[in-house]
Protein backbone atom coordinates (compact mmCIF):
# COMPACT_ATOMS: atom_id res chain seq x y z
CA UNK A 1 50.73 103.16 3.54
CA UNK A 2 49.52 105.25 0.28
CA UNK A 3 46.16 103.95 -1.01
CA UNK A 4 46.38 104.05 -4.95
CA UNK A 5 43.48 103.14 -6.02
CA UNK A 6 41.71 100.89 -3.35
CA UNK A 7 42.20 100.44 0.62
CA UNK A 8 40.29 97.76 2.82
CA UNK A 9 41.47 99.63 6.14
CA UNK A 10 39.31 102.09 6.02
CA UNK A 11 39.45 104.52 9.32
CA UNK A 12 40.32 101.99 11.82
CA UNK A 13 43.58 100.62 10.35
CA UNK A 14 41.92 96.73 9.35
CA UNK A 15 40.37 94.89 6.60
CA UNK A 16 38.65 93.65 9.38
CA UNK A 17 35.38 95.69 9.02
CA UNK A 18 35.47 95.29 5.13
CA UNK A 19 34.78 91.76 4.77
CA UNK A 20 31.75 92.32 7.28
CA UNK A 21 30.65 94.65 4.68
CA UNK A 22 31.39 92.87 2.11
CA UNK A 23 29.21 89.95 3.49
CA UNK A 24 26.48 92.05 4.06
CA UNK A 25 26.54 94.33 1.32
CA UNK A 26 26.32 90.29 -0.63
CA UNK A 27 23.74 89.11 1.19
CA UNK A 28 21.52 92.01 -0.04
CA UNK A 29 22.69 92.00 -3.87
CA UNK A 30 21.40 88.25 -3.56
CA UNK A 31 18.40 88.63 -2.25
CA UNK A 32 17.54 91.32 -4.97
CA UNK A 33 18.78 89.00 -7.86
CA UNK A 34 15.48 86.98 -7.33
CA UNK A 35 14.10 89.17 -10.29
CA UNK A 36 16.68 87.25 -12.71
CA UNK A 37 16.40 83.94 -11.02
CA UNK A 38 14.00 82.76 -14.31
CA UNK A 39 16.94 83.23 -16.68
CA UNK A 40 18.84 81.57 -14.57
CA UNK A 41 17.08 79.18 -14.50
CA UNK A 42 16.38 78.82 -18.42
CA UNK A 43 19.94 78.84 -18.37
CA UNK A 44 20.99 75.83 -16.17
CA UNK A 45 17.95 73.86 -18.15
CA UNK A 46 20.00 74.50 -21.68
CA UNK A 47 23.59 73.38 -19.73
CA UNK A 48 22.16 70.32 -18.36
CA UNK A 49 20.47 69.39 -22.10
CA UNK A 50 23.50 69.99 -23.99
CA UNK A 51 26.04 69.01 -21.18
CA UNK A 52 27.76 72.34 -21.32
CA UNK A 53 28.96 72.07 -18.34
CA UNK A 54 28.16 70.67 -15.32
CA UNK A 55 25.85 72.56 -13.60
CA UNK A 56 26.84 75.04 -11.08
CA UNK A 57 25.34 77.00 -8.33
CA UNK A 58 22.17 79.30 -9.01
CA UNK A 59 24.47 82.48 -7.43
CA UNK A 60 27.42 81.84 -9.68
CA UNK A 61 24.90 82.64 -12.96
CA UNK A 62 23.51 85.19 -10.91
CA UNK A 63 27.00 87.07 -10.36
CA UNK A 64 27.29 86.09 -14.34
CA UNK A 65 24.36 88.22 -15.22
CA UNK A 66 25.54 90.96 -12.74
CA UNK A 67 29.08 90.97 -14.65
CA UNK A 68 27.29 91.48 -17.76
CA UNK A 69 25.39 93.99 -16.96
CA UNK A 70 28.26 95.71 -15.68
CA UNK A 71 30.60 95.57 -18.38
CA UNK A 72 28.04 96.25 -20.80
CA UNK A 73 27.37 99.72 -19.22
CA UNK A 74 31.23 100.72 -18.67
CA UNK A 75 31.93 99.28 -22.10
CA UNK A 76 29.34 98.19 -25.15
CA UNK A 77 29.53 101.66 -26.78
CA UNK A 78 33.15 101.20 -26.89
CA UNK A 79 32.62 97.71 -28.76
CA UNK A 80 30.35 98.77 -30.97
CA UNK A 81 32.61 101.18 -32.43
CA UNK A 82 35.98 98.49 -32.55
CA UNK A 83 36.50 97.78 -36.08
CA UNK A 84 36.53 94.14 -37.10
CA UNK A 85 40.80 93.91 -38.66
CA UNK A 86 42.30 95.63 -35.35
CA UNK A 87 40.02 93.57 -32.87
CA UNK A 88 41.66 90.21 -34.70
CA UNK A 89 45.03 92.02 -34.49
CA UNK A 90 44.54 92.39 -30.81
CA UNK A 91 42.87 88.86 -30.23
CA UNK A 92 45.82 87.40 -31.82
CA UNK A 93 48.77 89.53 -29.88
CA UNK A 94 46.83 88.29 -26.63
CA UNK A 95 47.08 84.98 -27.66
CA UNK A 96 51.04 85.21 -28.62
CA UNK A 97 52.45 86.98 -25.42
CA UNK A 98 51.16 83.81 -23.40
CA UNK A 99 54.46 81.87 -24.86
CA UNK A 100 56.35 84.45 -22.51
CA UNK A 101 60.10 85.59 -23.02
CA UNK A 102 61.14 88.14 -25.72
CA UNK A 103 57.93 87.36 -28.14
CA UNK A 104 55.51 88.37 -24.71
CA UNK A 105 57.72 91.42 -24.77
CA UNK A 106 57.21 92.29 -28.31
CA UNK A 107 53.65 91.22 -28.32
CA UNK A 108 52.76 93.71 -25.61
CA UNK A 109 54.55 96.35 -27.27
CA UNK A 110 52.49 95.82 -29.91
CA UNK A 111 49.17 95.51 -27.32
CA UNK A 112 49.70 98.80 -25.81
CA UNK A 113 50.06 101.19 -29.18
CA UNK A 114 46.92 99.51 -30.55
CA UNK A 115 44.84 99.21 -27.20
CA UNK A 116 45.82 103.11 -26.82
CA UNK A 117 44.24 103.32 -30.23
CA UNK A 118 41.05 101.46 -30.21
CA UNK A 119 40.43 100.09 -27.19
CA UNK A 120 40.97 102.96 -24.37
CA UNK A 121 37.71 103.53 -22.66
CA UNK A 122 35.24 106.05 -23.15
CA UNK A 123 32.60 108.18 -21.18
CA UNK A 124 29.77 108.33 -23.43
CA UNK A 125 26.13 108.22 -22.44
CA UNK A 126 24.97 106.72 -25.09
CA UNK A 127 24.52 102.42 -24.84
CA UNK A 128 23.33 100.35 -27.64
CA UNK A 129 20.36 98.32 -27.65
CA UNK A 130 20.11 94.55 -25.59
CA UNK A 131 20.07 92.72 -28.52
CA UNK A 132 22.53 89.31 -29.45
CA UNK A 133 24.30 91.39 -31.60
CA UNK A 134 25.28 93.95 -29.61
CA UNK A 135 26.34 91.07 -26.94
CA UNK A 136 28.60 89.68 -29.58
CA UNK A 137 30.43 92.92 -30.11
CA UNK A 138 31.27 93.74 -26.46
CA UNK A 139 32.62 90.05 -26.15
CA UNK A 140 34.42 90.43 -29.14
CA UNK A 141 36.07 93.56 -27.28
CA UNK A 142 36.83 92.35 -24.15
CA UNK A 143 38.91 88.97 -25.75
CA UNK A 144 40.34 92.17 -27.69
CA UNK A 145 41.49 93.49 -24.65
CA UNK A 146 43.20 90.30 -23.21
CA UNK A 147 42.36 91.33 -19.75
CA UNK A 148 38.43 89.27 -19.40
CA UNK A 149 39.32 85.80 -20.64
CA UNK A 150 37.78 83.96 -17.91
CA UNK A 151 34.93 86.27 -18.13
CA UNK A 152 34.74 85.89 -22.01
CA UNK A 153 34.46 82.40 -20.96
CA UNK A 154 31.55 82.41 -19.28
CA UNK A 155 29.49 84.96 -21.15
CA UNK A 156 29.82 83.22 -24.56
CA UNK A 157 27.61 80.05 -22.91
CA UNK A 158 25.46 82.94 -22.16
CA UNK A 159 25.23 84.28 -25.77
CA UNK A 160 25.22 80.61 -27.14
CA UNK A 161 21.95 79.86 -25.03
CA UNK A 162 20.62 83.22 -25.93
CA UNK A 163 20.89 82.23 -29.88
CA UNK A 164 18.30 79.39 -29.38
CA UNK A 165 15.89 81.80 -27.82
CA UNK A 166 13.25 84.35 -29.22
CA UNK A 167 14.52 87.86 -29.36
CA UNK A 168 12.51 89.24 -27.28
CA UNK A 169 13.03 86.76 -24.53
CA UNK A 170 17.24 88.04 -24.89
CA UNK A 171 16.43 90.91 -24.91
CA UNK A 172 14.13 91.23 -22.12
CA UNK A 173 16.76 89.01 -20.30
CA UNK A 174 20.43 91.49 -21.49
CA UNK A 175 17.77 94.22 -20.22
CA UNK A 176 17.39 92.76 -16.59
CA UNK A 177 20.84 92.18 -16.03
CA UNK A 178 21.74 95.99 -17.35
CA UNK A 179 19.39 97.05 -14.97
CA UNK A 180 20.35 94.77 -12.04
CA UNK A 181 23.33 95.94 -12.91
CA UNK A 182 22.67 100.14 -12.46
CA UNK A 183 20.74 98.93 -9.39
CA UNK A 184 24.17 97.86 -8.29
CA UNK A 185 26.28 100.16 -9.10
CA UNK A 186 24.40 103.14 -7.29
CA UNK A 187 23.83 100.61 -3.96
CA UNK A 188 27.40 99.33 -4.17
CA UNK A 189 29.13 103.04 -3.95
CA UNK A 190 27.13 103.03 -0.26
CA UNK A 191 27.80 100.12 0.82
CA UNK A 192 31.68 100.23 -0.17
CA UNK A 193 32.32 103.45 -2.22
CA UNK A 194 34.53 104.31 1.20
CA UNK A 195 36.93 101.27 0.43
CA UNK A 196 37.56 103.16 -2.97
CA UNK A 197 37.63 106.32 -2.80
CA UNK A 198 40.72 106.97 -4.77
CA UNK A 199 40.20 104.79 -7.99
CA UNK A 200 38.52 108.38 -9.69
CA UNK A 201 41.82 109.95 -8.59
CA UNK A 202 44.11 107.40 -9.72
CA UNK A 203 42.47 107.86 -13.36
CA UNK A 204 42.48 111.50 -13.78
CA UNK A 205 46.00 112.02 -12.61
CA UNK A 206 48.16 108.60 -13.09
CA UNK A 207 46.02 107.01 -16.28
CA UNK A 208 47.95 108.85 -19.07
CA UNK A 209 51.54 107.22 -18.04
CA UNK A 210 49.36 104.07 -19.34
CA UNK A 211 49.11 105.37 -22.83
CA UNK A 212 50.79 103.10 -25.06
CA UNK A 213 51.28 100.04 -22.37
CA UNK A 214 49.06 96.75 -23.09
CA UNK A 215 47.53 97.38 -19.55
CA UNK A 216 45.54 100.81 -20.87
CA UNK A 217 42.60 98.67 -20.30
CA UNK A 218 43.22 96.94 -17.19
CA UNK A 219 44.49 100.12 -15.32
CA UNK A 220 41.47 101.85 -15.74
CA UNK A 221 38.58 99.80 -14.42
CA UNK A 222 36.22 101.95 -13.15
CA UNK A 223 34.82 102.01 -9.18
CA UNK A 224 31.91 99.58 -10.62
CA UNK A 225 34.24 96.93 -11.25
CA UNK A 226 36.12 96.77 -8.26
CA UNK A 227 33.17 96.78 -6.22
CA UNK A 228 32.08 94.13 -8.25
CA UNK A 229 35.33 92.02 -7.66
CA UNK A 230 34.88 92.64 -4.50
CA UNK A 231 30.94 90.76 -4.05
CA UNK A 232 32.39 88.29 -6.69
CA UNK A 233 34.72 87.09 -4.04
CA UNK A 234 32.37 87.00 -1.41
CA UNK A 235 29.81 84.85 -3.93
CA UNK A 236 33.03 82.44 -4.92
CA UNK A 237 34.40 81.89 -1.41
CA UNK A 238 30.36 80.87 -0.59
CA UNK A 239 30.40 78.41 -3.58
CA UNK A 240 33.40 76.98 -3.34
CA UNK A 241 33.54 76.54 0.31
CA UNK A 242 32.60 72.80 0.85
CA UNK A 243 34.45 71.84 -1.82
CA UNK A 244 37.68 73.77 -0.38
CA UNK A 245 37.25 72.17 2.66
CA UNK A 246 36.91 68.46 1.40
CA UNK A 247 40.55 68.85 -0.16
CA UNK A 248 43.26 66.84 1.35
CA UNK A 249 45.91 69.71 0.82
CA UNK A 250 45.55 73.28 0.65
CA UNK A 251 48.28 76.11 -0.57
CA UNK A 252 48.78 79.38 -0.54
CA UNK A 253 49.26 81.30 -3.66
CA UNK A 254 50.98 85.14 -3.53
CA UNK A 255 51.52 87.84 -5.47
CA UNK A 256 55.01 89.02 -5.68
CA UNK A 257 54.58 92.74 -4.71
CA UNK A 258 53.83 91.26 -0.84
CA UNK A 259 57.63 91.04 -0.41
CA UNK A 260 58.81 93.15 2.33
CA UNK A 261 61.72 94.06 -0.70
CA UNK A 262 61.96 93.90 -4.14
CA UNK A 263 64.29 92.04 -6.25
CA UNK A 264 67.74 91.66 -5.96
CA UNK A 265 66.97 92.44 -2.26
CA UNK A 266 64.55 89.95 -2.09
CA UNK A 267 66.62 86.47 -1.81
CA UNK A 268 63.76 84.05 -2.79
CA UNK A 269 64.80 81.45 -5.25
CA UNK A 270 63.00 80.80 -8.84
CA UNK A 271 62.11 77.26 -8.74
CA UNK A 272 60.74 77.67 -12.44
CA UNK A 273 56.99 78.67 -12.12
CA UNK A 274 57.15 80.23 -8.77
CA UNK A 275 60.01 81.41 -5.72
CA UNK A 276 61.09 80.07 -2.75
CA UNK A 277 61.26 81.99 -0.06
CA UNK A 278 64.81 82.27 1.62
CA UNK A 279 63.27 83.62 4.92
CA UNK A 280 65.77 86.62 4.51
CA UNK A 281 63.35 89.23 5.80
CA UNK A 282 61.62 88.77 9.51
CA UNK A 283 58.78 91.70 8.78
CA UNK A 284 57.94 89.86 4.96
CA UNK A 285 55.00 88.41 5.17
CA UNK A 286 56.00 85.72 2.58
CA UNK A 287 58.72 84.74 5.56
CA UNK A 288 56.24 85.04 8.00
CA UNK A 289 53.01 82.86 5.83
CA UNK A 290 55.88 80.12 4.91
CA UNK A 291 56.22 79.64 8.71
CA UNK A 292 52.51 79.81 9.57
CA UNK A 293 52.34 77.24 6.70
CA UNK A 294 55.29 74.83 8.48
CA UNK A 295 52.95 74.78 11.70
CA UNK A 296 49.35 73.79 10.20
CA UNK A 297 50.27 72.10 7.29
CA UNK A 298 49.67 74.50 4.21
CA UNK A 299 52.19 75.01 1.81
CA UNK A 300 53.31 78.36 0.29
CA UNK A 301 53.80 79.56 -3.20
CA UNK A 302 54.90 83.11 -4.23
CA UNK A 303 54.58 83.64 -7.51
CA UNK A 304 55.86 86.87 -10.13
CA UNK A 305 52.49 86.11 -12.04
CA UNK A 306 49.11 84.38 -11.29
CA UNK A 307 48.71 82.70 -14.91
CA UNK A 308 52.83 81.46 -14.33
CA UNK A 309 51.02 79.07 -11.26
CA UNK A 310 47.59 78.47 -13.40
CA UNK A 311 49.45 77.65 -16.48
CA UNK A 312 47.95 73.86 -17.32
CA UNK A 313 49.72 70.61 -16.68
CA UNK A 314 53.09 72.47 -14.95
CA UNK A 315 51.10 74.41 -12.43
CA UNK A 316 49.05 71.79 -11.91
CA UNK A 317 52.34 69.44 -10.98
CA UNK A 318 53.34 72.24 -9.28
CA UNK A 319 50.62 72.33 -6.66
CA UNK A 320 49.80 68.68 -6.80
CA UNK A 321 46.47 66.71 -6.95
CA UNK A 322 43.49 67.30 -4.39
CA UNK A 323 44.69 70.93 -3.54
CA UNK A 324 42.25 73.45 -2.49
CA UNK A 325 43.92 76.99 -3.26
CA UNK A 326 43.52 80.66 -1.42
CA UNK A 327 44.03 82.49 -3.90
CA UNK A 328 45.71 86.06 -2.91
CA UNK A 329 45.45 89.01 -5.09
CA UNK A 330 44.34 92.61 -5.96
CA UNK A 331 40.70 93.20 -5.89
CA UNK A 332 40.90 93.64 -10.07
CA UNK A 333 42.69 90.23 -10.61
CA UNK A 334 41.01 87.92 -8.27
CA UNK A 335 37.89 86.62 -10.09
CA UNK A 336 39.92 85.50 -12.99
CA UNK A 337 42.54 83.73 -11.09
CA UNK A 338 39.91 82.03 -8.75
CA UNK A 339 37.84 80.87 -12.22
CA UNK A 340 41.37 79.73 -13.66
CA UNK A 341 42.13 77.60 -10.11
CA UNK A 342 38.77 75.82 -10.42
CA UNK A 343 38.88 75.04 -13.87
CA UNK A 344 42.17 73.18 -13.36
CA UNK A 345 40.34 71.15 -10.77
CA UNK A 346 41.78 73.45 -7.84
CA UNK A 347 38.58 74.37 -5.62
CA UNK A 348 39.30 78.04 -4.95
CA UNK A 349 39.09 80.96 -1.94
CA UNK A 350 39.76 84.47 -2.07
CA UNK A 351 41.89 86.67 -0.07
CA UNK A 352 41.70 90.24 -1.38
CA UNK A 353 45.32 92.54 -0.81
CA UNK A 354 44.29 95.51 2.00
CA UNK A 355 45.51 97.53 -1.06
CA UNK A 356 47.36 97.12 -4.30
CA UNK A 357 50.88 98.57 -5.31
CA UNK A 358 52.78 96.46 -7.65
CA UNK A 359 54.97 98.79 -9.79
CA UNK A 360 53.86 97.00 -13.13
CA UNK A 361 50.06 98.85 -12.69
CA UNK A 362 49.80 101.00 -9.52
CA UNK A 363 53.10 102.47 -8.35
CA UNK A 364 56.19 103.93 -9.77
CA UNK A 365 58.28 102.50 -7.25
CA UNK A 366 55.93 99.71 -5.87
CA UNK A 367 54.61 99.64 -2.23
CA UNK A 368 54.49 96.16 -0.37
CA UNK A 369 51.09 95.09 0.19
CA UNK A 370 49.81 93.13 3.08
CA UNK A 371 46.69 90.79 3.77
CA UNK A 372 43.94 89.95 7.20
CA UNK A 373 46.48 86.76 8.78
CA UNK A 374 43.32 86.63 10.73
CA UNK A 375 41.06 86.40 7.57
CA UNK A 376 43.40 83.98 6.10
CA UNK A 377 43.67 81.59 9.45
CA UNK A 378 39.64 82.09 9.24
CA UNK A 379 39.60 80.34 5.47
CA UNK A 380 41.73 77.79 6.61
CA UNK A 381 39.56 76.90 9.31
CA UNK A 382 42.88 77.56 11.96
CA UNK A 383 41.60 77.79 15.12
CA UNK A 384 42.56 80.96 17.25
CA UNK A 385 45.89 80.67 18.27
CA UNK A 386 47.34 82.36 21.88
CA UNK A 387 50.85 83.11 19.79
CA UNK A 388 51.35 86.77 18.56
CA UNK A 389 50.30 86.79 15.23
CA UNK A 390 50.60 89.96 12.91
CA UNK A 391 46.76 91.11 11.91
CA UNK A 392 47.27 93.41 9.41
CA UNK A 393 50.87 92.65 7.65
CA UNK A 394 53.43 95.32 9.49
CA UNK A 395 52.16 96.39 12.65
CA UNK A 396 53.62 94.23 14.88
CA UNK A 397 57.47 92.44 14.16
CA UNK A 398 56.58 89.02 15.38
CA UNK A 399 56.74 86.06 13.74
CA UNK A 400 54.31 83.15 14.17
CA UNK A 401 55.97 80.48 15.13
């Protein structure tokens, strides 16, 4: 297996270690988030008075102000020099290629030359002040960029209770979470800097065949981010847990590059918003999950994109009412596909792929990626069972039955 960018194997050949670190590594970004519990706290008082929302957990906000930190050091000097007509032009394109078909096509044609052009990241050292404004502008960026919707989201309740605060209150506050957020990043390369150690690679050698695609952005997240992802994860598997559990069905949702082959080899059926598997393959893990599925009651979806499943009232008939959702993904797309499964009323979980290798992002020719069955069966609260069961996708040829 060739690691592009990430790899939860490690030395020992399983993801098995990772999500112990993981856990841990969460446990300790947690306990030293106490310093922004106040905001947080602020915050939840200004959702419950103007029913924003309903009010969520105090870690969620906490991974909120963590995000923002984050994004505003790989990222705010790059907004503050987007000019106002091009970030509209981009804001709009993102908006088009959801339609899909030949206008998606054309729309992302149109993404990539002017993402190249205005959007591709930057290393400068130089970061503009905390202030509301400032916030504005790298918001205004990333719904440019058509990659941080969910995150957009969230961040604008953020800026909306920040604008009915004094300034130096928001500031103060943007301040923490920047420096939370360096506190992070510097503790986060220890604790799983070995999980990816090729991401810096990936972008000095493979970033410029991105030029002029709409995924200039997304392609080159930085090691922050994924690391990020990856305690994100941890935090929404945590919240989401009880919730998950209470839900009288649960499914499966995949990412197409876990096919053992690619299409036309791949037989699986379209059935409109995802594929049927046509259990053509014994080593696919789709085969091998849609059998696991048969025995404890779990159904299956593989799907060619995560917002095809999440897509409103057809997903949601697709997946059907009371559903709790694993969602399964690469450590850069998870977050927003868990946030887009709970806001349709899906409580989600995370499975992270051991590595990525779709050939849309990561790979010329694509590599088939594999999950922890054991990490899975563990979410799904499957008890151990005595029947071979593959551990780490295609190590061992046996099917569960």
């Amino acid at each position: 297996m060739e690691a592009v960018t990430y790899s939860l194997r490690g030395e020992i050949g399983s993801s098995d270690k990772y999500y112990a670190d993981a856990a841990a590594f969460t446990d300790k970004v947690l306990a030293k988030a106490e310093e922004l519990h106040p905001a947080v706290k602020a915050f939840q008082a200004y959702i419950l008075k103007h029913e924003v929302e309903k009010v969520r957990s105090r870690d969620e906000y906490v991974f909120e102000l963590l995000m923002l930190g984050t994004l505003w050091r790989n990222y705010c000097d790059d907004a503050h020099n987007l000019p106002g007509i091009p970030r509209q032009l981009l804001i709009g394109l993102s908006d088009i290629r959801r339609y899909g078909g030949s206008i998606k096509q054309a729309a992302d044609i149109a993404r990539g030359v002017l993402a190249t052009i205005f959007l591709s990241p930057v290393d400068r050292s130089w970061s503009p002040r905390p202030t509301p404004e400032h916030l504005i502008r790298l918001l205004d960026w990333m719904a440019a960029t058509g990659d941080y919707i969910q995150e957009v989201k969230r961040l604008r309740a953020w800026s909306d209770f920040w604008s009915c605060c004094r300034p130096k209150q928001t500031c103060g506050e943007i301040a923490a979470a920047i420096e939370f957020a360096g506190w992070f990043e510097s503790r986060s390369m220890e604790a799983l800097g070995k999980y990816t150690l090729n991401v810096d690679r990936f972008l000095q050698e493979k970033q410029l065949q991105h030029r002029w695609k709409e995924d200039v952005v997304f392609s080159a997240r930085r090691r922050v981010e994924y690391h990020l992802n990856m305690v994100g994860a941890e935090i929404m598997n945590r919240a989401f847990r009880e919730e998950f559990l209470k839900a009288g069905n649960k499914a499966v949702v995949l990412p197409a590059c876990i096919r053992y082959h690619p299409k036309p080899k791949c037989q699986a059926r379209s059935n409109g918003l995802s594929c049927e598997c046509a259990g053509c393959e014994p080593r696919c893990q789709v085969n091998m999950l849609v059998k696991l599925g048969k025995k404890h009651s779990f159904d299956v979806h593989l799907a060619p994109h995560e917002s095809a499943v999440f897509s409103g009232e057809a997903g949601r008939r697709l997946i059907g009412e009371n559903t709790g959702i694993i969602g399964v993904a690469c450590v850069t797309n998870l977050i927003s596909g868990g946030w887009k499964a709970k806001g349709m009323g899906m409580p989600p979980q995370c499975v992270l792929l051991d590595h990525c290798g779709c050939r849309k992002h990561w790979h010329e020719q694509g590599i088939p990626t594999d999950i922890n069955f054991d990490r899975l069966k563990k979410i799904l609260d499957i008890a151990p069972d005595p029947d071979p069961v593959i551990r780490t996708g295609r190590d061992i040829s046996v099917i569960p039955a």
